[in-house]
C-alpha atoms as a PDB file:
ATOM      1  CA  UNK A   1      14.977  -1.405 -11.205  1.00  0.00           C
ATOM      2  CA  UNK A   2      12.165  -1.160 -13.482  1.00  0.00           C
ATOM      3  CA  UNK A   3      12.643  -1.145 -17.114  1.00  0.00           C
ATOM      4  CA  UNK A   4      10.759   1.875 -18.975  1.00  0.00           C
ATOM      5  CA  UNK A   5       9.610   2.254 -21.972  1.00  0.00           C
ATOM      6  CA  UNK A   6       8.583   5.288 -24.280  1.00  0.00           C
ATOM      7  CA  UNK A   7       5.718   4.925 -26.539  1.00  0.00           C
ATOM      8  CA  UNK A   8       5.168   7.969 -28.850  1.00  0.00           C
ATOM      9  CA  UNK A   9       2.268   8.296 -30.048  1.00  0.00           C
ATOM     10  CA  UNK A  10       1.917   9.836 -33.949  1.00  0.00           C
ATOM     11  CA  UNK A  11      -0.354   7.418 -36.127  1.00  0.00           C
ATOM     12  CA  UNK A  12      -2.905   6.084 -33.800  1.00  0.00           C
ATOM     13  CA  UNK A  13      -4.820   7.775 -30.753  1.00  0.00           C
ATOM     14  CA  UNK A  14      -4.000   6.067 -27.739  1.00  0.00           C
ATOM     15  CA  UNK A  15      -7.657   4.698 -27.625  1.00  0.00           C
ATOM     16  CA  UNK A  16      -6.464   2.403 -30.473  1.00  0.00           C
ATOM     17  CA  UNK A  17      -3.208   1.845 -29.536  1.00  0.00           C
ATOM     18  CA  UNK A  18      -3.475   1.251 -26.095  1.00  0.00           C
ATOM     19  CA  UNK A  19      -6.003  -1.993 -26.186  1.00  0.00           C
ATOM     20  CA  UNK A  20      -3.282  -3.450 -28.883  1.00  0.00           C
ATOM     21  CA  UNK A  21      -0.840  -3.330 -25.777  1.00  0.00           C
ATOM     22  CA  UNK A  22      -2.966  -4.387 -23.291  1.00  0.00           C
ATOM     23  CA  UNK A  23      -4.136  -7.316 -25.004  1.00  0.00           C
ATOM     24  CA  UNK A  24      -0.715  -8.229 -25.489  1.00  0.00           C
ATOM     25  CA  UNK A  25       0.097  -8.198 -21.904  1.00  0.00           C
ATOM     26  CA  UNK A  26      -2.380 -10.275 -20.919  1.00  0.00           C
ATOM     27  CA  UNK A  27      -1.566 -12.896 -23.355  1.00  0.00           C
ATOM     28  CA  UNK A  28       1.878 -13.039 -21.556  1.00  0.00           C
ATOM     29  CA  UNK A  29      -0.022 -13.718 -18.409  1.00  0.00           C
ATOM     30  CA  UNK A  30       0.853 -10.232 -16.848  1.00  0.00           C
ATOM     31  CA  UNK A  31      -1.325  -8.447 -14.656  1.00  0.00           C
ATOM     32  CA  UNK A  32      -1.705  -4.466 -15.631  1.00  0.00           C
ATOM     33  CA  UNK A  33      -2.368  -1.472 -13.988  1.00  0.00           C
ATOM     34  CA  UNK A  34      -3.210   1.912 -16.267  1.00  0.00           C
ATOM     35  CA  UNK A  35      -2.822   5.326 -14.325  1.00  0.00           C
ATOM     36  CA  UNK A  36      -4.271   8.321 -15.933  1.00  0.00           C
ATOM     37  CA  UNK A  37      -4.677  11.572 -14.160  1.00  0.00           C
ATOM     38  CA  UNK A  38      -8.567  12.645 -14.508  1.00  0.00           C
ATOM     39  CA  UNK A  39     -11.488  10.877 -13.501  1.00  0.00           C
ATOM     40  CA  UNK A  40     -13.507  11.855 -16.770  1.00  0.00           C
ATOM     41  CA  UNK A  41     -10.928  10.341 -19.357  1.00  0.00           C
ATOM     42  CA  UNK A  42     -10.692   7.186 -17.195  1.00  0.00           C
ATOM     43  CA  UNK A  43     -14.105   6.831 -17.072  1.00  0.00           C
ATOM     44  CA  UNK A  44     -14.023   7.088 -20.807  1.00  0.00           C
ATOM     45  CA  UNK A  45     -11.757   4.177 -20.555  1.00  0.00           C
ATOM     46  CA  UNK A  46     -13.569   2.333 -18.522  1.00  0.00           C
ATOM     47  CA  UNK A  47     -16.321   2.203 -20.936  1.00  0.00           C
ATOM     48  CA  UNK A  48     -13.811   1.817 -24.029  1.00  0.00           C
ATOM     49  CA  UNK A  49     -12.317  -1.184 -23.079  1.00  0.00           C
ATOM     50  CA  UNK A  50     -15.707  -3.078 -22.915  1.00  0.00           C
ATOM     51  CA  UNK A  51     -16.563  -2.216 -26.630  1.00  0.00           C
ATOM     52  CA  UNK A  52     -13.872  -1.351 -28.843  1.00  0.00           C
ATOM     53  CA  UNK A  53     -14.364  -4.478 -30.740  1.00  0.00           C
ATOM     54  CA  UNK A  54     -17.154  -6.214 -31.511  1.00  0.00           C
ATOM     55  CA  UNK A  55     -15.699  -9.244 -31.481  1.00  0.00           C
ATOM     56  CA  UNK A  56     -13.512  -9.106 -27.777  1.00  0.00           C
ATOM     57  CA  UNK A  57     -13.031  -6.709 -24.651  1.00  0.00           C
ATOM     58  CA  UNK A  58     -11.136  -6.567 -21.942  1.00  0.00           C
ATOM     59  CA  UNK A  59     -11.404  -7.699 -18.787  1.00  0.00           C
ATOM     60  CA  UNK A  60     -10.655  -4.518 -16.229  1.00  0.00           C
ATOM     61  CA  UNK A  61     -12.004  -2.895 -13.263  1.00  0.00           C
ATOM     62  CA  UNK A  62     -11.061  -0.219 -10.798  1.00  0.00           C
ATOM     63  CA  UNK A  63     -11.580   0.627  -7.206  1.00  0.00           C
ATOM     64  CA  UNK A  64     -15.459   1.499  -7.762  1.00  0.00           C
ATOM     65  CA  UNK A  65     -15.802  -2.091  -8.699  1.00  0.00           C
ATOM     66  CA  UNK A  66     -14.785  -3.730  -5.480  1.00  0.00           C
ATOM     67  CA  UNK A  67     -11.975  -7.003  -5.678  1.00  0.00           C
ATOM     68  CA  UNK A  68      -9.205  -4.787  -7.171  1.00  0.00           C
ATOM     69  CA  UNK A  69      -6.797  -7.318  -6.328  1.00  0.00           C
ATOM     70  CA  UNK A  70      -8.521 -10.003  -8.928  1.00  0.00           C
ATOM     71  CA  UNK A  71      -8.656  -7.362 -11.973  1.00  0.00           C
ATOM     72  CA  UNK A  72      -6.472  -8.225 -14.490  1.00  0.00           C
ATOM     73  CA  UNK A  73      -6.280  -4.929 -15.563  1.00  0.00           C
ATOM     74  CA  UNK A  74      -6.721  -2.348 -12.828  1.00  0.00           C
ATOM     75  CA  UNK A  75      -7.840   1.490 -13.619  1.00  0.00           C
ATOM     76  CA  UNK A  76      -6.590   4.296 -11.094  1.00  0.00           C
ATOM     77  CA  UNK A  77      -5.621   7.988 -10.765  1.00  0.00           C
ATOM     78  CA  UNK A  78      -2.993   7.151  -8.000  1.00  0.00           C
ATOM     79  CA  UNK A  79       0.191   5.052  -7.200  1.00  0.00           C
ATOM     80  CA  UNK A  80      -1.707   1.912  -6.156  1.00  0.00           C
ATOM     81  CA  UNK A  81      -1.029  -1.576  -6.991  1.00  0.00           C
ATOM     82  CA  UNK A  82      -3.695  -3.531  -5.829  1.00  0.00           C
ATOM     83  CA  UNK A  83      -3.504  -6.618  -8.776  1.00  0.00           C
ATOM     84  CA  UNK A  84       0.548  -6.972  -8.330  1.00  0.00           C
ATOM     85  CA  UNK A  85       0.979  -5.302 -11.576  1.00  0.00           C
ATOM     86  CA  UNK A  86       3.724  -6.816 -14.030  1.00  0.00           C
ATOM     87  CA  UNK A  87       3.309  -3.560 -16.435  1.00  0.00           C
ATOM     88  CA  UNK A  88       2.171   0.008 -15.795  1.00  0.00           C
ATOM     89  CA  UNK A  89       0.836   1.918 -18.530  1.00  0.00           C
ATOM     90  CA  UNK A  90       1.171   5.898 -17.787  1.00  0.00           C
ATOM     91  CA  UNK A  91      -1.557   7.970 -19.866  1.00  0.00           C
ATOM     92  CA  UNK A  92      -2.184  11.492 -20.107  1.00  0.00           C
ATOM     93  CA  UNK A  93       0.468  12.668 -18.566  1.00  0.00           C
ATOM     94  CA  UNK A  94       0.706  10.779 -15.341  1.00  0.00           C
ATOM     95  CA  UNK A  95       4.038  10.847 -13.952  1.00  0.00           C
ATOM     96  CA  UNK A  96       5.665   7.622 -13.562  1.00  0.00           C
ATOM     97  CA  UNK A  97       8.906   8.365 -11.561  1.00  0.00           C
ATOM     98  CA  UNK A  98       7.054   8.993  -8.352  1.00  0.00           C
ATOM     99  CA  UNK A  99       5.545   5.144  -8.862  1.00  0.00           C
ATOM    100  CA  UNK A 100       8.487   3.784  -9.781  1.00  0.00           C
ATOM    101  CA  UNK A 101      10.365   4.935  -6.862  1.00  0.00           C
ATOM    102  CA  UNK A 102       7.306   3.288  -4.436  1.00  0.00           C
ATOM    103  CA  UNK A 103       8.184  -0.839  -4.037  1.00  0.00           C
ATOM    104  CA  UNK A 104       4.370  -1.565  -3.430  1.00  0.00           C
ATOM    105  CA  UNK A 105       3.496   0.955  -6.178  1.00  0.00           C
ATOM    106  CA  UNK A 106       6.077  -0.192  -8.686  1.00  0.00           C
ATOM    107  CA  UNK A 107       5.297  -3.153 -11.477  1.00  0.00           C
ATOM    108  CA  UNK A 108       7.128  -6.339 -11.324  1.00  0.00           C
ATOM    109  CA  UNK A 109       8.631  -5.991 -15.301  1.00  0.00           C
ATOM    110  CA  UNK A 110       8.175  -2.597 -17.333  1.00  0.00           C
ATOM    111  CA  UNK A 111       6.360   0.489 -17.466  1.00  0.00           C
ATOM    112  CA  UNK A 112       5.006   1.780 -20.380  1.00  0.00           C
ATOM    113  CA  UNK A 113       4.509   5.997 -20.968  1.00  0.00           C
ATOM    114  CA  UNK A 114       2.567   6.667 -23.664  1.00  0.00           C
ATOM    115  CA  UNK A 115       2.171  10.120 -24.797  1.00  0.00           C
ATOM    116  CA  UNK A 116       0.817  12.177 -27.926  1.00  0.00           C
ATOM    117  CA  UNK A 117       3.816  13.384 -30.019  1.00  0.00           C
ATOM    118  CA  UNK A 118       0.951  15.756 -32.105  1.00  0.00           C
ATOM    119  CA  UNK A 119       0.648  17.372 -28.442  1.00  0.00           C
ATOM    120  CA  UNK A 120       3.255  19.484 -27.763  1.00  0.00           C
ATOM    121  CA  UNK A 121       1.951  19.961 -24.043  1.00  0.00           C
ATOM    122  CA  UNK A 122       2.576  15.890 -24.239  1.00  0.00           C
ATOM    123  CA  UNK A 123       5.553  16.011 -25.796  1.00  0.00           C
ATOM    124  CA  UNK A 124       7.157  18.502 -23.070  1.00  0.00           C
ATOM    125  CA  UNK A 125       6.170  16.181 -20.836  1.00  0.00           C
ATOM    126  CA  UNK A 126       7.144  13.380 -22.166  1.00  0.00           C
ATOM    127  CA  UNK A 127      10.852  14.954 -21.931  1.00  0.00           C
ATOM    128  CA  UNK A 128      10.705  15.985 -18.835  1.00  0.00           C
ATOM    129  CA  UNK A 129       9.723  12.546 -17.693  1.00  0.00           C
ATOM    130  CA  UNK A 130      12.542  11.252 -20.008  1.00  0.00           C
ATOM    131  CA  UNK A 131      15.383  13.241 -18.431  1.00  0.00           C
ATOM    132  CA  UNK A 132      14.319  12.447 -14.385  1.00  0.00           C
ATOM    133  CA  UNK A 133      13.754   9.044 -15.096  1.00  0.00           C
ATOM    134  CA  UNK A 134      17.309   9.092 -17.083  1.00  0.00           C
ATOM    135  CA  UNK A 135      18.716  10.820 -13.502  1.00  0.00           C
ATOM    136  CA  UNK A 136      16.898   8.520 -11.398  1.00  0.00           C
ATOM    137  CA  UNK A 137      19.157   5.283 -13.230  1.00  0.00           C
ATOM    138  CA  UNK A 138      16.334   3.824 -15.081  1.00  0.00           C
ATOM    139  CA  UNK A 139      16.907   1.661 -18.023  1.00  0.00           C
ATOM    140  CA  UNK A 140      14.593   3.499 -20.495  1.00  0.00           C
ATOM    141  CA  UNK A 141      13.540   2.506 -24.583  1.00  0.00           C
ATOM    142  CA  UNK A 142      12.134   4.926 -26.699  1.00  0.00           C
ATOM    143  CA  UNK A 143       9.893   3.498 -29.580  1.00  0.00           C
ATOM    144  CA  UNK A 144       8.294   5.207 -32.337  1.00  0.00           C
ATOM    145  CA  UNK A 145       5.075   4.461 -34.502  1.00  0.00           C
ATOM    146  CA  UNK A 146       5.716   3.618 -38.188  1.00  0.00           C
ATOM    147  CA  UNK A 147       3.527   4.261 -41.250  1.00  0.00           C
ATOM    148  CA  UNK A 148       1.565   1.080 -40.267  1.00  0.00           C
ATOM    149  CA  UNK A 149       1.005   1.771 -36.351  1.00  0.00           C
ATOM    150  CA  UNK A 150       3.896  -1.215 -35.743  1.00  0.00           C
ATOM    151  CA  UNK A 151       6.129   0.012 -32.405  1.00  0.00           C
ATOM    152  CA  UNK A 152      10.130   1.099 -33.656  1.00  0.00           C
ATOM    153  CA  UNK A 153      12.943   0.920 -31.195  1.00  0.00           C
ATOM    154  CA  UNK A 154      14.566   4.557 -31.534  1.00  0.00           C
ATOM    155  CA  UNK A 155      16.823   4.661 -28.570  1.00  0.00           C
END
């Protein structure tokens, strides 16, 4: 079963914390998918992870793009798993248990839900997704952002 892990959210916006994590995947070699749940945001994305540093970007497509299955990092709305994925990032409030309980849809290591603890919409959520993931037998983590950014195992 797929390990999960809890990323909250509280001194960075996901569109600064999220390429940290991505980047860091790749450099293991893993193949990522990132599921949000509206088309504009991903779009937004999309265009994000070409320029937000001057110096790098990173390489990502999505089904509008043709070849998902060579992106290294895939962008969707749905449960698809074109690229294999090793880790799953869940954004905006996309629900991961419904993946996770897919094979084909499912990543091969960990999936990562990120949410906005300054949202409390996000944070409900977040719980919610907590406690049937808990009830579903997933191993789940639960880290925290300290004064610096740097992830904290909580739980």
């Amino acid at each position: 079963m797929t390990d999960v892990w809890f990323y909250h959210l509280q001194r960075q916006p996901l569109e600064r914390a999220l390429p940290a994590l991505l980047e860091r995947s790749l450099e293991r070699g893993w193949t990522v998918v990132v599921q949000a749940t509206t088309e504009k945001n991903l779009a937004a994305l999309d265009e994000h992870l070409w320029s937000y540093d001057a110096e790098k970007f990173l390489p990502h497509g999505a089904a509008k793009d043709g070849e998902p299955e060579t992106q290294p990092i895939y962008l969707t709305l749905t449960a698809e798993n074109p690229n294999d994925a090793d880790v799953r990032f869940f954004i905006e409030g996309a629900l991961a248990a419904p993946v996770l309980a897919d094979a084909k849809a499912a990543p091969r290591e960990r999936a990562i839900v990120m949410f906005d603890g300054n949202d409390e919409a996000a944070l409900a959520g977040a719980r919610a997704q907590w406690k049937e993931l808990t009830q579903g037998g997933h191993a789940l983590s639960y880290y925290q952002q300290d004064e610096s950014g740097k992830w904290d195992k909580k739980k």
